[in-house]
PDB file of N, CA and C in Angstrom:
ATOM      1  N   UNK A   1      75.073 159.878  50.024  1.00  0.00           N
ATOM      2  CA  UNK A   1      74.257 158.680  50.161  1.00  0.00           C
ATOM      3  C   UNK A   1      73.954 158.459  51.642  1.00  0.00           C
ATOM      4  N   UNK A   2      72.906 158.261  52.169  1.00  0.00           N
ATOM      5  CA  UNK A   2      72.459 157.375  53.175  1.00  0.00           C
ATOM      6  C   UNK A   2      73.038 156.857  53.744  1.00  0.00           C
ATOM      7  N   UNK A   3      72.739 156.668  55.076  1.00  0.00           N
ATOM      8  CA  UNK A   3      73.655 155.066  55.790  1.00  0.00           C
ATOM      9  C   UNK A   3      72.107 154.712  56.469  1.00  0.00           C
ATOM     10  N   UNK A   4      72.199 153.134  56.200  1.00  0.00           N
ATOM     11  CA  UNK A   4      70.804 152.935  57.307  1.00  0.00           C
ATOM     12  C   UNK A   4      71.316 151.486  58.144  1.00  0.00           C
ATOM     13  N   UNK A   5      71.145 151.249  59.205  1.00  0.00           N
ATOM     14  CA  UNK A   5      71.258 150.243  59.852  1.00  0.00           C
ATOM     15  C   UNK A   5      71.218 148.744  59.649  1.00  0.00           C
ATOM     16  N   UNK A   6      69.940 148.886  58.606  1.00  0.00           N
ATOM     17  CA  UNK A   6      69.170 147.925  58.061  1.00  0.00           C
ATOM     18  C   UNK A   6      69.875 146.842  56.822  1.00  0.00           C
ATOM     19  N   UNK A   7      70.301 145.768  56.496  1.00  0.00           N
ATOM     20  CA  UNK A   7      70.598 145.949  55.156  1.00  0.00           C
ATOM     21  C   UNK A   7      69.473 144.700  54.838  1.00  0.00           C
ATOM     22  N   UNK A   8      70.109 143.970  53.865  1.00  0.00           N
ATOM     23  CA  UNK A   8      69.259 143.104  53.172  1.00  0.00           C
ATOM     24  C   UNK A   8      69.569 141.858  53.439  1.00  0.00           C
ATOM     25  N   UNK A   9      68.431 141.157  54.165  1.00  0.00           N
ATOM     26  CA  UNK A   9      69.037 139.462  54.482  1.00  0.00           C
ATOM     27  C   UNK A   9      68.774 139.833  56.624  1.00  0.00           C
ATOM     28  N   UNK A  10      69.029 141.028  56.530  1.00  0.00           N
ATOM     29  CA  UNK A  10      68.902 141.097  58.400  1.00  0.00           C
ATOM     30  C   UNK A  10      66.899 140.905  58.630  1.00  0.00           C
ATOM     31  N   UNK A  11      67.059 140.175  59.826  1.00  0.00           N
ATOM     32  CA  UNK A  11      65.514 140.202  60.873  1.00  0.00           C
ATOM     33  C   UNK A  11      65.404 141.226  60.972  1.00  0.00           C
ATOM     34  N   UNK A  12      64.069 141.786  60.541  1.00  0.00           N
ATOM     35  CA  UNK A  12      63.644 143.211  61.913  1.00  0.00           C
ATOM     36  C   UNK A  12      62.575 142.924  62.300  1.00  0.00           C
ATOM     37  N   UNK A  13      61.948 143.834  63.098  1.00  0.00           N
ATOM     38  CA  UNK A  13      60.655 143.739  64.049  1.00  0.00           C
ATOM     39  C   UNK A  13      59.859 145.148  63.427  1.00  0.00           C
ATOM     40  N   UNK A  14      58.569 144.864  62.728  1.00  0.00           N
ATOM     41  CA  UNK A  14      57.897 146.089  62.482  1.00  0.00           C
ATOM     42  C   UNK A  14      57.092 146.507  63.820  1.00  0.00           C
ATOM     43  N   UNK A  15      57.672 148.013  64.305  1.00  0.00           N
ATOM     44  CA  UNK A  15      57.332 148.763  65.405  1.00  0.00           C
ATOM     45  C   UNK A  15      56.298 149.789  65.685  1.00  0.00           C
ATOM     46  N   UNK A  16      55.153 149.879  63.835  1.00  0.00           N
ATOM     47  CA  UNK A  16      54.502 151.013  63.683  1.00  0.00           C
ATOM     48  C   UNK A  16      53.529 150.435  62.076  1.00  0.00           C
ATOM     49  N   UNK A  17      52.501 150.802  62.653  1.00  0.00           N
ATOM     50  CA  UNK A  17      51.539 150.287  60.933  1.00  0.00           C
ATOM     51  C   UNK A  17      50.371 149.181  61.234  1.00  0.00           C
ATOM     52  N   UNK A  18      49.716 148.755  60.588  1.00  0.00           N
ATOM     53  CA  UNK A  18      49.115 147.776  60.401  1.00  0.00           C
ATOM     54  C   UNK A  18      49.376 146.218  60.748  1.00  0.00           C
ATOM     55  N   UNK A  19      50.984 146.227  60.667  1.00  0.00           N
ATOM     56  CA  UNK A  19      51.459 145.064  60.844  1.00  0.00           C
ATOM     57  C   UNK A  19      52.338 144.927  61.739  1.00  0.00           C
ATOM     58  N   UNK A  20      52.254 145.626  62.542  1.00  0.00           N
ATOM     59  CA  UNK A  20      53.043 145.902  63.834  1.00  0.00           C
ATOM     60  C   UNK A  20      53.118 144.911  64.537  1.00  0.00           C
ATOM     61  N   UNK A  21      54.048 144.456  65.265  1.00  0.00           N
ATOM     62  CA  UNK A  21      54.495 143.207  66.185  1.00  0.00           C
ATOM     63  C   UNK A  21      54.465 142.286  65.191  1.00  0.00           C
ATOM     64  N   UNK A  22      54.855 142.348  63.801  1.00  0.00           N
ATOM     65  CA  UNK A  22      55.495 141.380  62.864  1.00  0.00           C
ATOM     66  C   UNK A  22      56.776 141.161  62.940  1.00  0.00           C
ATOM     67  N   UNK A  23      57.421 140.368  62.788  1.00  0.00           N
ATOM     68  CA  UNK A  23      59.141 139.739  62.594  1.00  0.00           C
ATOM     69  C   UNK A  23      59.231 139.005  60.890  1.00  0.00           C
ATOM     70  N   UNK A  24      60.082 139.340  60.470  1.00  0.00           N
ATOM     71  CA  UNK A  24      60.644 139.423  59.086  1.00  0.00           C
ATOM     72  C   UNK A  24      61.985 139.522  58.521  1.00  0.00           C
ATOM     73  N   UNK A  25      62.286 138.625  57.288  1.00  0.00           N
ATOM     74  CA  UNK A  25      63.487 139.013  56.943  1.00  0.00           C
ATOM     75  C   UNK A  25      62.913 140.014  55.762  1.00  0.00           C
ATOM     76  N   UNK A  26      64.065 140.540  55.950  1.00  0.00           N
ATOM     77  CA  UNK A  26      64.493 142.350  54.936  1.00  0.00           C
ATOM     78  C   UNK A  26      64.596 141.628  53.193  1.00  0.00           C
ATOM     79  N   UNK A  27      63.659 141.566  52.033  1.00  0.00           N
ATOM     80  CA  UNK A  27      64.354 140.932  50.541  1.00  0.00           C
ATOM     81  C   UNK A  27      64.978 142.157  50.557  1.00  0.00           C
ATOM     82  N   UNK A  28      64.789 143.485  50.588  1.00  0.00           N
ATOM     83  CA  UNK A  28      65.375 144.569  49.865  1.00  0.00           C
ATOM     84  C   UNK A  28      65.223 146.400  50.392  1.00  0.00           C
ATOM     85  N   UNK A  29      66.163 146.719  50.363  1.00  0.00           N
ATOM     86  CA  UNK A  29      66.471 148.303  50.904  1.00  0.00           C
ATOM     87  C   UNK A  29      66.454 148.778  49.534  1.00  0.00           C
ATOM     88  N   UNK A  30      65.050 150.194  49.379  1.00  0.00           N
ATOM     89  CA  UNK A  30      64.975 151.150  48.671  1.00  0.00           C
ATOM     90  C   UNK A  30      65.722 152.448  49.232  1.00  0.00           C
ATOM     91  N   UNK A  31      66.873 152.677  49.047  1.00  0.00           N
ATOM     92  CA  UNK A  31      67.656 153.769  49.515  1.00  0.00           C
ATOM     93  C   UNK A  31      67.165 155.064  49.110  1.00  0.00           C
ATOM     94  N   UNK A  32      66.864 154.950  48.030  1.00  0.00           N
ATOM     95  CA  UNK A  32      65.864 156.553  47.171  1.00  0.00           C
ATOM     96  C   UNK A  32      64.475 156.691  48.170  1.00  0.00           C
ATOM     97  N   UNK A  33      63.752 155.974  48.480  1.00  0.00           N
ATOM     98  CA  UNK A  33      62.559 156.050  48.745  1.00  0.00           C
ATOM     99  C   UNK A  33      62.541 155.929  50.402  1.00  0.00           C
ATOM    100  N   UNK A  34      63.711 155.225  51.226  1.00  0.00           N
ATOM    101  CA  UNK A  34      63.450 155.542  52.798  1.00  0.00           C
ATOM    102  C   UNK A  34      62.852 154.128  52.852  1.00  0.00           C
ATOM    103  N   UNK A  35      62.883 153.051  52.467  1.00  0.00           N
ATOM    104  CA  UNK A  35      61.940 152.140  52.808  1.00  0.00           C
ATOM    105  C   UNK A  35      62.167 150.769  52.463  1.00  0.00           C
ATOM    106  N   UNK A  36      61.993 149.827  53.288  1.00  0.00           N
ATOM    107  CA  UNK A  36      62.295 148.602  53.447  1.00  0.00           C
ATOM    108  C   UNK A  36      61.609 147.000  53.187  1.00  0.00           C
ATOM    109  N   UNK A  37      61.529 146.294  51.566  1.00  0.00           N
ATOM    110  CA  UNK A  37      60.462 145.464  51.763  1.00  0.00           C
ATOM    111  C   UNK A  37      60.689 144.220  52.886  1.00  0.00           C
ATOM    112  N   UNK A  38      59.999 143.710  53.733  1.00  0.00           N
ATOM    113  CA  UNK A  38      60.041 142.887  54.311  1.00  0.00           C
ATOM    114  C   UNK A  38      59.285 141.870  54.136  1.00  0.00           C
ATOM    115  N   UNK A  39      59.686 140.296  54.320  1.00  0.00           N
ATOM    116  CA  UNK A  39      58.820 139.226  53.647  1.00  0.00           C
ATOM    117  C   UNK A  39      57.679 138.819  54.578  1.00  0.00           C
ATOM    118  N   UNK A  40      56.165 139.102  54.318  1.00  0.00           N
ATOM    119  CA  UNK A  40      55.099 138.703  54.852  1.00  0.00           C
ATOM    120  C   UNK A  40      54.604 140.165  55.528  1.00  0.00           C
ATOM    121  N   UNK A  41      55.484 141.284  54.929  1.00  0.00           N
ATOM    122  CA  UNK A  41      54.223 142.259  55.816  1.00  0.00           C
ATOM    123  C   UNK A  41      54.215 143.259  54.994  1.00  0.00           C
ATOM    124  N   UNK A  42      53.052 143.887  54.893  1.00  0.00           N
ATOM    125  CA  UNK A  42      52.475 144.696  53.835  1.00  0.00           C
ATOM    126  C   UNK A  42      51.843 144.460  52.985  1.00  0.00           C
ATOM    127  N   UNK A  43      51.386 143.369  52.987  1.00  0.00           N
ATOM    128  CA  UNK A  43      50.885 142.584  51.612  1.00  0.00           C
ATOM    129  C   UNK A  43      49.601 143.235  51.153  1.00  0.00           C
ATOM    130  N   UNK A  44      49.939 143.012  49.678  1.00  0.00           N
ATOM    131  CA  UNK A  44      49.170 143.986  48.410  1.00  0.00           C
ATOM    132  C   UNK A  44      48.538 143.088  47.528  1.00  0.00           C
ATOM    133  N   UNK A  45      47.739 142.912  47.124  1.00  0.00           N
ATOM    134  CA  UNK A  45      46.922 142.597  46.382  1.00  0.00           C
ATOM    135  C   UNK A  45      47.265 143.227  44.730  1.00  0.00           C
ATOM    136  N   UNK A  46      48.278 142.874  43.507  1.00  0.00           N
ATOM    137  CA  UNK A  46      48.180 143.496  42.433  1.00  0.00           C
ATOM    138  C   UNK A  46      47.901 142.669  41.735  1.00  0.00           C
ATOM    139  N   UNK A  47      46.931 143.373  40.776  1.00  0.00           N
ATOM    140  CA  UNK A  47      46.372 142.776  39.367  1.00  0.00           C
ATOM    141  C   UNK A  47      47.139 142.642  37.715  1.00  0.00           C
ATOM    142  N   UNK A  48      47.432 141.400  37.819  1.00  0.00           N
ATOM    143  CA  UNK A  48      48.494 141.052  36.751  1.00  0.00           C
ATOM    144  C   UNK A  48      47.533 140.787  35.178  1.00  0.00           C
ATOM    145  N   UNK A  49      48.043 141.362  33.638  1.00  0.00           N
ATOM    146  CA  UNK A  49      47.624 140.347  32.360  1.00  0.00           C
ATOM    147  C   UNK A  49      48.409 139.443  32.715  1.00  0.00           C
ATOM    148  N   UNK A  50      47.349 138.363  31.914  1.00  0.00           N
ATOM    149  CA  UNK A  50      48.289 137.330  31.506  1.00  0.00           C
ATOM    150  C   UNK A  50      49.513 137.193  30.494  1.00  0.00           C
ATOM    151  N   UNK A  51      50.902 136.630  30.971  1.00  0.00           N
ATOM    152  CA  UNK A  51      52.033 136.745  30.790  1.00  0.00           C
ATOM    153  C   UNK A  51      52.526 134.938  30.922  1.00  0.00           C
ATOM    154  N   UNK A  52      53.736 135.204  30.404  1.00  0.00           N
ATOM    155  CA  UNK A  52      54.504 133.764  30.195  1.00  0.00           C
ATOM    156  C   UNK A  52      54.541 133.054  32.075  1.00  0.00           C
ATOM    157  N   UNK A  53      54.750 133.758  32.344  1.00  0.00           N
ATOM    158  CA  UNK A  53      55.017 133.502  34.121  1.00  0.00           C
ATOM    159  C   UNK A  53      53.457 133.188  34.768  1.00  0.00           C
ATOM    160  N   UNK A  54      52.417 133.620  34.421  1.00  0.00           N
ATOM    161  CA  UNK A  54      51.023 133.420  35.158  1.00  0.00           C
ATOM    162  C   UNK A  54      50.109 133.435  33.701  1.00  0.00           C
ATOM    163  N   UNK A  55      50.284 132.280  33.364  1.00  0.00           N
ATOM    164  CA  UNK A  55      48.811 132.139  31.579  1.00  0.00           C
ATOM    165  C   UNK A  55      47.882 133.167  32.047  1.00  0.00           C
ATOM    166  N   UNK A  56      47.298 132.213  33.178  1.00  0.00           N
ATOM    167  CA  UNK A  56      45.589 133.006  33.546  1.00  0.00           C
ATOM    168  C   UNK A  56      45.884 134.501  34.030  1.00  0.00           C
ATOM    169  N   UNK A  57      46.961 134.925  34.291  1.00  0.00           N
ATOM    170  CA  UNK A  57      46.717 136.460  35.140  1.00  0.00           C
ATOM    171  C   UNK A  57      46.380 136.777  36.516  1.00  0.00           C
ATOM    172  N   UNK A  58      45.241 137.415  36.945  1.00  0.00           N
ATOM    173  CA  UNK A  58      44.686 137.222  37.718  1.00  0.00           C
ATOM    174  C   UNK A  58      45.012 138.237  39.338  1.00  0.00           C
ATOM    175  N   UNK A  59      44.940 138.248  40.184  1.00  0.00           N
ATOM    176  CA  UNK A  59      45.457 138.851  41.059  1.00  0.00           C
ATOM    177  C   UNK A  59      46.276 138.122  42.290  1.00  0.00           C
ATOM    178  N   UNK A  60      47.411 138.700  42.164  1.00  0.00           N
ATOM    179  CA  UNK A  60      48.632 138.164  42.946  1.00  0.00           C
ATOM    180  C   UNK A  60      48.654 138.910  44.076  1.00  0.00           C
ATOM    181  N   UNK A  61      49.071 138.126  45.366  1.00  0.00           N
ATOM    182  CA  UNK A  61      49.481 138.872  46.654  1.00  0.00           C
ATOM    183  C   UNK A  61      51.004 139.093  46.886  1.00  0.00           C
ATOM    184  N   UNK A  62      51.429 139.965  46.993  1.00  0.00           N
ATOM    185  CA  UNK A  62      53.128 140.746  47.326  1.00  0.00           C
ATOM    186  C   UNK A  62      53.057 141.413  48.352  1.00  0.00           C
ATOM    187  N   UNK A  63      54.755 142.152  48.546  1.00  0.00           N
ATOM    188  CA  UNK A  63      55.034 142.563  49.877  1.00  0.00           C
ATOM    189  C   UNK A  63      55.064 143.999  48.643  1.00  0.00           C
ATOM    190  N   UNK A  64      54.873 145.133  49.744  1.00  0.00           N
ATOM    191  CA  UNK A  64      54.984 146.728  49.986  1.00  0.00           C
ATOM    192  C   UNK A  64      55.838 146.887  50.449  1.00  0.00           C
ATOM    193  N   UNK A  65      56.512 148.117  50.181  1.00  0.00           N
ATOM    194  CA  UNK A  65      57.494 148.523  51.161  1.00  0.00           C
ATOM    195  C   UNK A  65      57.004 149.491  52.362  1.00  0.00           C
ATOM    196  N   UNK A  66      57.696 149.282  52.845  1.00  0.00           N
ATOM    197  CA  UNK A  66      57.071 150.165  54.574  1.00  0.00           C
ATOM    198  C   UNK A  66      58.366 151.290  54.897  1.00  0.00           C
ATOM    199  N   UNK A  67      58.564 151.841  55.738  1.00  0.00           N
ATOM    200  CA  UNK A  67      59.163 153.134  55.652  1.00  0.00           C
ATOM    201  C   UNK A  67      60.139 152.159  57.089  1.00  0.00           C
ATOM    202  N   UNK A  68      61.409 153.017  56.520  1.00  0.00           N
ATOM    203  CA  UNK A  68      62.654 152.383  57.498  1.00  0.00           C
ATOM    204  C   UNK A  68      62.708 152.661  58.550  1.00  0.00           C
ATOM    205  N   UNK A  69      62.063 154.072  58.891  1.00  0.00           N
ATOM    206  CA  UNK A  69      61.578 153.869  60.796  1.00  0.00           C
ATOM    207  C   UNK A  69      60.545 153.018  61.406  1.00  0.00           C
ATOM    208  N   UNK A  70      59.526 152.850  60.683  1.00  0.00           N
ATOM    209  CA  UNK A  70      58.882 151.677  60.820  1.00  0.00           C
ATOM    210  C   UNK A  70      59.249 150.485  61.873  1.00  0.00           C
ATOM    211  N   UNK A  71      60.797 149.911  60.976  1.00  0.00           N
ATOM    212  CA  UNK A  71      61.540 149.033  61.675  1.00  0.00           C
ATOM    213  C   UNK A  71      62.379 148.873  62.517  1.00  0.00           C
ATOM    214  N   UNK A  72      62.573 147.881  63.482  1.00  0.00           N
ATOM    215  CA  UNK A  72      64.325 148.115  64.299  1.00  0.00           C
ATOM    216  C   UNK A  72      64.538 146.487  63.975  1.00  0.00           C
ATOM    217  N   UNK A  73      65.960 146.577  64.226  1.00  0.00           N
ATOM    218  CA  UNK A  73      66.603 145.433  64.201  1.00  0.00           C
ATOM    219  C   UNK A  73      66.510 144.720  64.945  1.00  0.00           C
ATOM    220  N   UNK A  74      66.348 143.260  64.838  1.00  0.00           N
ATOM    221  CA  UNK A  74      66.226 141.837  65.684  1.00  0.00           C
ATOM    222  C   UNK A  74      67.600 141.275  66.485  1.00  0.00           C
ATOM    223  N   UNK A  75      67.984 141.291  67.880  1.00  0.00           N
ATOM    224  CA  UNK A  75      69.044 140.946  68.065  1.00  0.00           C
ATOM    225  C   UNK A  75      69.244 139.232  68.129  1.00  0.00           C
ATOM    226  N   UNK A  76      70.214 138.651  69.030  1.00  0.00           N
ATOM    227  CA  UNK A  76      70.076 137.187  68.889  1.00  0.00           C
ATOM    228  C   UNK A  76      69.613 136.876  69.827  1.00  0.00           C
ATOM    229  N   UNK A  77      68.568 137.486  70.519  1.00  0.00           N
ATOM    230  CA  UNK A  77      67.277 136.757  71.599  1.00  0.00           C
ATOM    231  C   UNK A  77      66.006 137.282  70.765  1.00  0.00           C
ATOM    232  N   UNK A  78      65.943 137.479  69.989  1.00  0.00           N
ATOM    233  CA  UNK A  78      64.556 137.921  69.339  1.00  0.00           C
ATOM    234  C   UNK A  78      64.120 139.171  69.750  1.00  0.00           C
ATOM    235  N   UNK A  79      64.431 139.823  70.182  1.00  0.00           N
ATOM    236  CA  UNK A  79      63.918 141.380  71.017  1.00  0.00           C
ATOM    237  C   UNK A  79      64.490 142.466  69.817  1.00  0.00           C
ATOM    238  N   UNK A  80      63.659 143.678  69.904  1.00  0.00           N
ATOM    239  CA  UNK A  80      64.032 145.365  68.722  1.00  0.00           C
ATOM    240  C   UNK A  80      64.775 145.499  69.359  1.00  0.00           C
ATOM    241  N   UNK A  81      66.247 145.958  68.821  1.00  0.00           N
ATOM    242  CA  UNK A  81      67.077 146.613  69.169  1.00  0.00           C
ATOM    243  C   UNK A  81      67.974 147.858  69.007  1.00  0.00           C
ATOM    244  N   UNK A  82      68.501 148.516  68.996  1.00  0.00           N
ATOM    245  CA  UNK A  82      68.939 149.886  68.583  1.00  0.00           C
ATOM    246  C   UNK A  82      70.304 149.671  67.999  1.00  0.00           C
ATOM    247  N   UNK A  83      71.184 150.098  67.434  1.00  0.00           N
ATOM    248  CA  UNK A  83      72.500 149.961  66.980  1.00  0.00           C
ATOM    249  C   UNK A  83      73.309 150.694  67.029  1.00  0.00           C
ATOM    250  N   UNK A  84      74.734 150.212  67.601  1.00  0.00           N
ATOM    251  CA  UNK A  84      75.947 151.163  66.941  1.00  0.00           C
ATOM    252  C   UNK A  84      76.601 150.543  66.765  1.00  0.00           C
ATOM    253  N   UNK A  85      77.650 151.344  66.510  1.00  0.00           N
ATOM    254  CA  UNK A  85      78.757 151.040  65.577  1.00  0.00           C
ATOM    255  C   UNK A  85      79.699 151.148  66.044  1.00  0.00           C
ATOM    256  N   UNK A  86      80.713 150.115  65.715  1.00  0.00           N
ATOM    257  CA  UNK A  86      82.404 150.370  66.820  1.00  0.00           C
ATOM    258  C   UNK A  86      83.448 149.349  65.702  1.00  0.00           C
ATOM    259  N   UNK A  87      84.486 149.632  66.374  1.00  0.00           N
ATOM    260  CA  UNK A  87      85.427 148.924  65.334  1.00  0.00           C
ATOM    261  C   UNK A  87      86.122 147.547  65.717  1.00  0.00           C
ATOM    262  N   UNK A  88      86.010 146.217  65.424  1.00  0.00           N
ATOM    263  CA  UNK A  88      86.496 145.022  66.002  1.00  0.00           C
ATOM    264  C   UNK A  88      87.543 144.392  64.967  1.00  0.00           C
ATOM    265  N   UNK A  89      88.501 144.264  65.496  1.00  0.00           N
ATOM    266  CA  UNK A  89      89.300 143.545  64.507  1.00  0.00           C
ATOM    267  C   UNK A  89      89.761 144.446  63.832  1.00  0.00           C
ATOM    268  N   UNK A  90      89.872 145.804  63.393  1.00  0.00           N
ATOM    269  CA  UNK A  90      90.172 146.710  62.808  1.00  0.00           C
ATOM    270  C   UNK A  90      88.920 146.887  61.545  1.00  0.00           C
ATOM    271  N   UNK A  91      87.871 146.003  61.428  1.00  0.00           N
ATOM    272  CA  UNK A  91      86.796 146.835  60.967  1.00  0.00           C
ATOM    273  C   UNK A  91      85.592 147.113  61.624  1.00  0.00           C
ATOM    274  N   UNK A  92      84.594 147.906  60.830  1.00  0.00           N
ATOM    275  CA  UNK A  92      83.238 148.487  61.063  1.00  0.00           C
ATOM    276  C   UNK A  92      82.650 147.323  61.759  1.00  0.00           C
ATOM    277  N   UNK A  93      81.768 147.009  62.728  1.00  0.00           N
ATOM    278  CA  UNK A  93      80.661 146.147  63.063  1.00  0.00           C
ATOM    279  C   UNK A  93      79.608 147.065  63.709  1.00  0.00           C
ATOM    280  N   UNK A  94      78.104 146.145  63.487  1.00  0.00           N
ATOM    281  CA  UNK A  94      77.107 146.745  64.042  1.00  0.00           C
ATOM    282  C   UNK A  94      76.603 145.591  65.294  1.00  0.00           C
ATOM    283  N   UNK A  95      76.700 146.634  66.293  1.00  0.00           N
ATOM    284  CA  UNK A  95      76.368 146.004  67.841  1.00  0.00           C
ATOM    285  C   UNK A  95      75.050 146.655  68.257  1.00  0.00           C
ATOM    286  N   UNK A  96      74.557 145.217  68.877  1.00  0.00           N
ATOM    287  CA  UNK A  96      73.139 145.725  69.247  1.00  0.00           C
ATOM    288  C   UNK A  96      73.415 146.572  70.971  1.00  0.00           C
ATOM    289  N   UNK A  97      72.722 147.347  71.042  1.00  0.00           N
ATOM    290  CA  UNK A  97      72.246 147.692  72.342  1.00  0.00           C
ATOM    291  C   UNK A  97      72.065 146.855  73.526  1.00  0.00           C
ATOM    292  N   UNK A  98      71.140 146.421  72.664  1.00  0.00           N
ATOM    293  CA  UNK A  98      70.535 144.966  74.440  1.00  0.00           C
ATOM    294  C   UNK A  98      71.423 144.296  74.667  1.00  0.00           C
ATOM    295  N   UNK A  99      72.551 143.877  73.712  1.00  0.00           N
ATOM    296  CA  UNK A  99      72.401 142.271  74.291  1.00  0.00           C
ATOM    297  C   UNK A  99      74.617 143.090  74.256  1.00  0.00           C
ATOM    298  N   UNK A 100      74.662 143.709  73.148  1.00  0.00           N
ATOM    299  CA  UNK A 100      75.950 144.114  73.248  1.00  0.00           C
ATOM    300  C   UNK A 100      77.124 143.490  72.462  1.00  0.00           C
ATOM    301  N   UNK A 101      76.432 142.456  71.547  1.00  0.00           N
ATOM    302  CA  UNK A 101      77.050 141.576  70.758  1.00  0.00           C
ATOM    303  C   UNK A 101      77.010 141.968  69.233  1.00  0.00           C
ATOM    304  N   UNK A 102      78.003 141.448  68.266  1.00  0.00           N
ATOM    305  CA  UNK A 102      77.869 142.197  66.825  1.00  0.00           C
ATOM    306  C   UNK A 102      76.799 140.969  66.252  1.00  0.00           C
ATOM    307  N   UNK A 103      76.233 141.762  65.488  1.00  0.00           N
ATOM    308  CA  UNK A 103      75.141 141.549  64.744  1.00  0.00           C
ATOM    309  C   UNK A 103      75.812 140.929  63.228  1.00  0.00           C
ATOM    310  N   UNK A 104      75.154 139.865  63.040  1.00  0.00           N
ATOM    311  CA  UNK A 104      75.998 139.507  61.593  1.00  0.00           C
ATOM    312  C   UNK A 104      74.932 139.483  60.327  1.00  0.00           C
TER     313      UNK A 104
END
């Protein structure tokens, strides 16, 4: 399995695409597919029948997923940041680069 930096619920900064110099929280990591939906970027246009949830149908706007290099992580000054990994307290944490602080 994978390891990606990224998980679900973290800020990132999209760094590449259409929607580049966007900031976003992460709803969800596709681990099979490499790719990350983020809320407000990518947005798609899909055409729904009508169903119990929308009578009329019609066409709905959603998020895409975008590819996980795409993104870097948001530290706690708002700036992309890079990550590693070290051990505090006797577990795993992810520390940003810039700023040098664990990321929660």
């Amino acid at each position: 399995m994978k390891k990606y930096n990224i998980k679900k619920g973290d800020t990132v900064y999209v760094n590449a695409g259409n929607d580049k110099g966007k900031t976003g929280k992460v709803l969800e990591v596709l681990r099979d597919k490499d790719r990350v939906i983020v809320e407000g970027v990518n947005m798609v246009s899909k055409h729904t029948k009508p169903n119990p949830k929308a009578p009329q149908g019609g066409i709905i706007k959603q998020e895409a997923g975008i590819h996980i290099s795409n993104v870097n992580l948001v530290d706690a000054n708002g700036k992309a940041t890079r990550v590693a990994h070290k051990e505090v307290e006797g577990k795993k944490a992810r520390i940003a680069k810039t700023t040098g602080e664990e990321i929660k």
